[in-house]
C-alpha atoms as a PDB file:
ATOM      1  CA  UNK A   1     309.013  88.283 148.117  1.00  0.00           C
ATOM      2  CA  UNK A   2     310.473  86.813 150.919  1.00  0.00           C
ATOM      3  CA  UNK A   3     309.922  83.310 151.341  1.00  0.00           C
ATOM      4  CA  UNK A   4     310.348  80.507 148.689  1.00  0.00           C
ATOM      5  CA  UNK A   5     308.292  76.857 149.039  1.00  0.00           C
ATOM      6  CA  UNK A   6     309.580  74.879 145.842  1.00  0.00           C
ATOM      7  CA  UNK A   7     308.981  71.003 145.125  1.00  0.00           C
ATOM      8  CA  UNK A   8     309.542  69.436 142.214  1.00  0.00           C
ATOM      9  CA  UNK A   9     306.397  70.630 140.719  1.00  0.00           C
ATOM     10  CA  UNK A  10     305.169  73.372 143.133  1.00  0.00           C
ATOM     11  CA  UNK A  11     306.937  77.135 143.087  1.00  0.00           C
ATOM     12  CA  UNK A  12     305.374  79.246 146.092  1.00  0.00           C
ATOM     13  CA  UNK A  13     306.640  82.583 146.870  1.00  0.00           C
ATOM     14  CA  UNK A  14     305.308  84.704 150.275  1.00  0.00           C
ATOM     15  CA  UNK A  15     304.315  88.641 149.773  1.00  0.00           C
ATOM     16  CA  UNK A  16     304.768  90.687 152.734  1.00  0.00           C
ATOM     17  CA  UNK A  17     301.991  92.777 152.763  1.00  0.00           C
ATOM     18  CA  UNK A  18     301.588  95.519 155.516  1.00  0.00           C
ATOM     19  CA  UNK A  19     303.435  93.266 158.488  1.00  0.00           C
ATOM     20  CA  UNK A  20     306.916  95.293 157.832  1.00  0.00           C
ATOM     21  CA  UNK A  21     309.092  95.866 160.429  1.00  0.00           C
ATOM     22  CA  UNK A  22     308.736 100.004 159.371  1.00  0.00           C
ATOM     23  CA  UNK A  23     305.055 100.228 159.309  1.00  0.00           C
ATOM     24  CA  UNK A  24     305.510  98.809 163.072  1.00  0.00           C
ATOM     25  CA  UNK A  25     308.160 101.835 163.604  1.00  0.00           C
ATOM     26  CA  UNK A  26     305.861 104.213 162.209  1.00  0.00           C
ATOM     27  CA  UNK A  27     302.881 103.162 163.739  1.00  0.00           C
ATOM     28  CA  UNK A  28     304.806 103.551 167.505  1.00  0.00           C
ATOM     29  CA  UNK A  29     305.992 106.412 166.395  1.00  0.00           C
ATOM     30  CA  UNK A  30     302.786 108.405 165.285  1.00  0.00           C
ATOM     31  CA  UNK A  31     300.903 106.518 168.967  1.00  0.00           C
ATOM     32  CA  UNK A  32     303.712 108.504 171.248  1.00  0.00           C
ATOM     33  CA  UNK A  33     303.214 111.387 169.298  1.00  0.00           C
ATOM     34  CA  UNK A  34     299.874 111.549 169.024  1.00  0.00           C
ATOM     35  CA  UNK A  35     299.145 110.358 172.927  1.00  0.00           C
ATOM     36  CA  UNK A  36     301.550 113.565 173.720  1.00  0.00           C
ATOM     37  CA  UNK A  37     300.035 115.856 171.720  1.00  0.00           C
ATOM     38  CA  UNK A  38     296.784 114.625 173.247  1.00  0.00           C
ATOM     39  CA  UNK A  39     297.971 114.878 176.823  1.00  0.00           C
ATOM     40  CA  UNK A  40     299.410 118.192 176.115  1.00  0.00           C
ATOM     41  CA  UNK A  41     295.951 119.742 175.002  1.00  0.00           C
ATOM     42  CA  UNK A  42     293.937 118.287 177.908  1.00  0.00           C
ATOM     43  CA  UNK A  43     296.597 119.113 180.677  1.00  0.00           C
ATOM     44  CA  UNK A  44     296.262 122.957 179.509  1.00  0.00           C
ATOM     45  CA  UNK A  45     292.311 122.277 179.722  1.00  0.00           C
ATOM     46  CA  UNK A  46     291.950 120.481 182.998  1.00  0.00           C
ATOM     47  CA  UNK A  47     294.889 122.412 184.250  1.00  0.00           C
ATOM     48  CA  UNK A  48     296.804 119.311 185.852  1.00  0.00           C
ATOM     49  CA  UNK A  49     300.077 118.214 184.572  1.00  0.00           C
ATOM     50  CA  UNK A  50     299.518 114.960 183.034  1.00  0.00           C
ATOM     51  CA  UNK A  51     303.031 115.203 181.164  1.00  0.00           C
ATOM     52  CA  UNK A  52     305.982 114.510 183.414  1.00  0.00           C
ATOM     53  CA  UNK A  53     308.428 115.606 181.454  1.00  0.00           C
ATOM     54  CA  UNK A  54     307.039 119.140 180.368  1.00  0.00           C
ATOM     55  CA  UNK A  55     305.381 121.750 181.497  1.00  0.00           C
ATOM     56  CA  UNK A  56     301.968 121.750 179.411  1.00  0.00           C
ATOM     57  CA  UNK A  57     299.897 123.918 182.301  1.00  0.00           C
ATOM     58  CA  UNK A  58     301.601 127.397 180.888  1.00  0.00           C
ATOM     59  CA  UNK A  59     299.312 126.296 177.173  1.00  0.00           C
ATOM     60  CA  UNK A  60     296.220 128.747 177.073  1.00  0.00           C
ATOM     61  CA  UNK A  61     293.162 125.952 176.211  1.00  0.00           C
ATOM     62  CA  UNK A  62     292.329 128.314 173.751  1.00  0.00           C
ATOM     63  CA  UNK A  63     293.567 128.216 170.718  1.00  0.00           C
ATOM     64  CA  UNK A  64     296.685 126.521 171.457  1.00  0.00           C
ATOM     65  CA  UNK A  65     295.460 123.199 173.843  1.00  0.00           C
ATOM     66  CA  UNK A  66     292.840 123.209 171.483  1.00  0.00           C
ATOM     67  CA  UNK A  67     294.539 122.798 168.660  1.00  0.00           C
ATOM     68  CA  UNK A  68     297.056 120.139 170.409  1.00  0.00           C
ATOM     69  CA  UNK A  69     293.700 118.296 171.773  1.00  0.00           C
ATOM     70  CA  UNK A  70     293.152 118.060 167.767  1.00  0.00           C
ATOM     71  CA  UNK A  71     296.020 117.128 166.423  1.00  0.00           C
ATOM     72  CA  UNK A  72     296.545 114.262 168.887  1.00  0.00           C
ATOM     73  CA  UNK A  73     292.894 112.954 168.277  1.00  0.00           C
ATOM     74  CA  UNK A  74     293.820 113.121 164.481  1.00  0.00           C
ATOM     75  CA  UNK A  75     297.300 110.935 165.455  1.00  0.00           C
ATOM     76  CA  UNK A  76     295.150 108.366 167.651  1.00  0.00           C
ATOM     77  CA  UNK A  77     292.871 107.987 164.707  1.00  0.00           C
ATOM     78  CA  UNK A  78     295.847 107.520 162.096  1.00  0.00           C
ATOM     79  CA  UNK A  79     297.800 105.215 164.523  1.00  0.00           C
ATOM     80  CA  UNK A  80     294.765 102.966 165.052  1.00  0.00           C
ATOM     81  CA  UNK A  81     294.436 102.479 161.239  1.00  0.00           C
ATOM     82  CA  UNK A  82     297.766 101.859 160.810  1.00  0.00           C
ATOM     83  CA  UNK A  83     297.439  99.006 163.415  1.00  0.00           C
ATOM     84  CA  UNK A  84     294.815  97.370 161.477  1.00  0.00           C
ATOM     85  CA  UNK A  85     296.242  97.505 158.187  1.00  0.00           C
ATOM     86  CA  UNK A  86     299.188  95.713 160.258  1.00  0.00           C
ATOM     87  CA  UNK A  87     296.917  93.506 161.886  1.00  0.00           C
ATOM     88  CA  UNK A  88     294.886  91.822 158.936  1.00  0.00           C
ATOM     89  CA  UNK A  89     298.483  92.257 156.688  1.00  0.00           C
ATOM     90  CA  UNK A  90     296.866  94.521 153.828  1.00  0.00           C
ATOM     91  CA  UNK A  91     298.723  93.866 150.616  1.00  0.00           C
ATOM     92  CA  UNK A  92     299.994  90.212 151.850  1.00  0.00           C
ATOM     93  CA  UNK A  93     299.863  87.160 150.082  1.00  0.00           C
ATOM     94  CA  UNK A  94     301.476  84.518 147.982  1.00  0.00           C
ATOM     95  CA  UNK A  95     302.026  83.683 144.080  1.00  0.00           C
ATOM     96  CA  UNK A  96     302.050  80.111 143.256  1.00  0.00           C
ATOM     97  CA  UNK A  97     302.767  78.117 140.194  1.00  0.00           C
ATOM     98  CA  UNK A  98     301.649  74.270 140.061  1.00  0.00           C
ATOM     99  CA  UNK A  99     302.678  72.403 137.415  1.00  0.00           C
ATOM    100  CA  UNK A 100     300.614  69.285 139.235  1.00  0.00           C
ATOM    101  CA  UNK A 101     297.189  71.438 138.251  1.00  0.00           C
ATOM    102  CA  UNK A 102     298.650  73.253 135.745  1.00  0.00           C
ATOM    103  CA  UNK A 103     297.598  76.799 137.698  1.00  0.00           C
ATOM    104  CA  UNK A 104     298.847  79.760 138.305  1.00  0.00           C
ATOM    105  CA  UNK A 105     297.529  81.378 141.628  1.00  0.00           C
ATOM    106  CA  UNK A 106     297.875  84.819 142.627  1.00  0.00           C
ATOM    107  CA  UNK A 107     296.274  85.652 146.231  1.00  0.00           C
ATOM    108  CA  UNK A 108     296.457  88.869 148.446  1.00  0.00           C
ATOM    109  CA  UNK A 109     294.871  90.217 151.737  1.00  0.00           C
ATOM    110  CA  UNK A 110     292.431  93.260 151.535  1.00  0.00           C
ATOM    111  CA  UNK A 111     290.294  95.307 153.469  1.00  0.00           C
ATOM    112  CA  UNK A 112     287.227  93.564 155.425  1.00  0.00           C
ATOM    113  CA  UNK A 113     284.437  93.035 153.558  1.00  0.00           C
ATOM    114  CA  UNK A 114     281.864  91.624 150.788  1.00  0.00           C
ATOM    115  CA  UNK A 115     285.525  91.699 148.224  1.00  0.00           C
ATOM    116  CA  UNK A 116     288.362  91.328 150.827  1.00  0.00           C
ATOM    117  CA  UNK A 117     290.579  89.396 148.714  1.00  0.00           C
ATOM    118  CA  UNK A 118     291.964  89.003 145.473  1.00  0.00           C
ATOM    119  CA  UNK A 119     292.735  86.096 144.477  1.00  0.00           C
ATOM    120  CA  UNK A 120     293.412  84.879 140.575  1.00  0.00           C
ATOM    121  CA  UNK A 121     294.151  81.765 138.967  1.00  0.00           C
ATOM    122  CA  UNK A 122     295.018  81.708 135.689  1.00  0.00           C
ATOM    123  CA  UNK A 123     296.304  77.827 133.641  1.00  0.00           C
ATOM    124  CA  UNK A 124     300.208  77.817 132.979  1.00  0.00           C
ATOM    125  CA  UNK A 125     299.359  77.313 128.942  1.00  0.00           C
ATOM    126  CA  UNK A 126     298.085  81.127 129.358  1.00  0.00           C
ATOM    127  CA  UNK A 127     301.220  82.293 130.397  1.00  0.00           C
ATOM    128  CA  UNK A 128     303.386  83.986 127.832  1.00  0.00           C
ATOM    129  CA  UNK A 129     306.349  85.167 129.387  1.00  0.00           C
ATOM    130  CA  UNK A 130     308.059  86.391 132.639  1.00  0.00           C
ATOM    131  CA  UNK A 131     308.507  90.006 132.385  1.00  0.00           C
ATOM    132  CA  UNK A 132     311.251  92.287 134.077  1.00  0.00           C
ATOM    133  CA  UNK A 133     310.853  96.059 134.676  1.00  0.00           C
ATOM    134  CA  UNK A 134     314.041  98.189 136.070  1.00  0.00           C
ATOM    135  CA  UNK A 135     313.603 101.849 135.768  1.00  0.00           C
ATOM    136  CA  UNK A 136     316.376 103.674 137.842  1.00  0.00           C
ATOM    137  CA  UNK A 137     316.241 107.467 138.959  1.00  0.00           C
ATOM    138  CA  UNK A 138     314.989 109.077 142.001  1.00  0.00           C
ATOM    139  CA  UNK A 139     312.302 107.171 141.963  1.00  0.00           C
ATOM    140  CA  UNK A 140     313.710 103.744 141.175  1.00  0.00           C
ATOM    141  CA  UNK A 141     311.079 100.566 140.123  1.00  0.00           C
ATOM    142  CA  UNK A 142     312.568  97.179 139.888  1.00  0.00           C
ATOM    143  CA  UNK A 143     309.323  95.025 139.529  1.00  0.00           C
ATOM    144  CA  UNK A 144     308.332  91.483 138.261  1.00  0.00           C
ATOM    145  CA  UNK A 145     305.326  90.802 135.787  1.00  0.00           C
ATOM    146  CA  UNK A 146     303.567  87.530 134.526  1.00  0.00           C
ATOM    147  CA  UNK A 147     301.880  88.108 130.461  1.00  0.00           C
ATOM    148  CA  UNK A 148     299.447  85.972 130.446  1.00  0.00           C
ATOM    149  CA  UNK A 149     297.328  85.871 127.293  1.00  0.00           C
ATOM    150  CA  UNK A 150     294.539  88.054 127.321  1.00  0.00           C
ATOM    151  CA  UNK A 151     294.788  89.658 130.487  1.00  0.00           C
ATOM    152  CA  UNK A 152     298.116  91.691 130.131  1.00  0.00           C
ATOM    153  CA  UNK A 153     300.922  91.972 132.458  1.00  0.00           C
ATOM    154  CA  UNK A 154     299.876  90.986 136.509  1.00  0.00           C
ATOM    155  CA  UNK A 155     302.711  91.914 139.235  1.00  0.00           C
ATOM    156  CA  UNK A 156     304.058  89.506 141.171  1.00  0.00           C
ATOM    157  CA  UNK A 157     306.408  91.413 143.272  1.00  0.00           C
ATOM    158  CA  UNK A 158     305.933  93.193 146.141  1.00  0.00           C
ATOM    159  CA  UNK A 159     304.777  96.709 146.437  1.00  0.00           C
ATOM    160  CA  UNK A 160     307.343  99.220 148.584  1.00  0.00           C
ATOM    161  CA  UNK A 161     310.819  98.844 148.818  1.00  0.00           C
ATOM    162  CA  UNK A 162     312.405  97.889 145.248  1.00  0.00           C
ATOM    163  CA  UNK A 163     313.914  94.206 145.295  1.00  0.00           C
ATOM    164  CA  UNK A 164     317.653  93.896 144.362  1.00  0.00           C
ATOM    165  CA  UNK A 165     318.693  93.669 141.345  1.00  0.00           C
ATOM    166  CA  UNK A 166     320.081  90.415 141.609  1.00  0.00           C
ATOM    167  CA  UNK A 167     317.214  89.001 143.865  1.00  0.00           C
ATOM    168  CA  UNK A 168     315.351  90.123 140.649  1.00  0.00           C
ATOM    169  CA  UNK A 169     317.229  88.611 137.648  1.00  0.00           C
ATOM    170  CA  UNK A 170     317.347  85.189 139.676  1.00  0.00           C
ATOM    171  CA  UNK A 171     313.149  84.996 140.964  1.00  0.00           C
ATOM    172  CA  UNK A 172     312.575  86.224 137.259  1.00  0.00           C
ATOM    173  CA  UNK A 173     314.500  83.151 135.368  1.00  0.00           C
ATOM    174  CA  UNK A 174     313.699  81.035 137.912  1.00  0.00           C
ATOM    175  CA  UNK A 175     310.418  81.771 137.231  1.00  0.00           C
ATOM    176  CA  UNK A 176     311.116  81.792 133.759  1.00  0.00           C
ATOM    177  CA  UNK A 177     312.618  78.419 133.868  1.00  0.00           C
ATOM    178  CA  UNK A 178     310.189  76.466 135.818  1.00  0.00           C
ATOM    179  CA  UNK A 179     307.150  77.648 133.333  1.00  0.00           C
ATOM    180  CA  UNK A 180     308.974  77.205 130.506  1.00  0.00           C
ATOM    181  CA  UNK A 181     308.429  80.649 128.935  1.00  0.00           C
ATOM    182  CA  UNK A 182     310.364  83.447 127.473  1.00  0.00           C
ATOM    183  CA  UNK A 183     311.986  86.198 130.004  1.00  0.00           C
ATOM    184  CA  UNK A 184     311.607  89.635 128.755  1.00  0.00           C
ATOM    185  CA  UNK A 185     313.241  92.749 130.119  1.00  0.00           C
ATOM    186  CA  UNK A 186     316.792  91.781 130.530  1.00  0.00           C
END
């Protein structure tokens, strides 16, 4: 949850979905990997050097340029997904709560399609509480959740990184505060 919109009777918080500035490491990362592992296998089978900075000609095509010919086909093939999950920002979104129409309106990006969103609206008189979950450990979860009546608890943070505990407590009884509910968890 990174950006806030609030007016007096309008709260509208951004999701970062897939746009992260480490999926854009990773995916440069696995493209000069996989585009040297690719070079590598067809320098050893065309026998010219098409790496200047090694010396891939001394690779047998068999089984080793093979196998490098593969393994950079299966990088090029990962890196291009991960640029399109980047691209149409998988996972990204927005949560708003309108006390104007009374909604509550949860919206993320998904995959292309018939279904490529999801996108929920739910009336504020539904809403039971705001619900806090911190679970520390190795694997630590520090997570926001809306009860609404009859449909459980929906997230409303982000999915990755954990949020800070303090950037937590204050979105949660903010939240809490401007729907007039009950916060739970604390």
């Amino acid at each position: 949850m990174v950006t806030t919109t609030t007016s007096t009777n309008t709260l509208k918080y951004s999701i970062v979905g897939a746009k992260r500035f480490s999926n854009y490491c990773f995916a440069i990362i696995v493209a000069v990997g996989a585009v040297g592992f690719l070079l590598a296998g067809l320098s050893s089978f065309f026998h010219i050097n098409l790496l200047p900075s090694a010396e891939p000609l001394q690779i047998d095509f068999l089984p080793q340029g093979l196998a490098l010919s593969l393994y950079g086909i299966a990088g090029t093939l990962l890196d291009l997904y991960l640029w399109f999950i980047i691209t149409i920002d998988l996972g990204g979104g927005f949560n708003e709560f309108s006390l104007d129409t009374g909604k509550v309106r949860i919206f993320r990006q998904g995959y292309p399609g018939k279904n490529n969103q999801v996108d929920f609206e739910y009336a504020i008189a539904d809403v039971q509480a705001v619900r806090v979950e911190i679970r520390n450990g190795l694997s630590p979860k520090r997570a926001l959740y809306l009860k609404v009546k009859g449909k459980g608890d929906i997230p409303l943070s982000e999915v990755g990184q954990p949020i800070a505990l303090t950037a937590l407590e204050d979105r949660a009884a903010e939240l809490a505060r401007f729907l007039s509910v009950p916060l739970e968890g604390l």
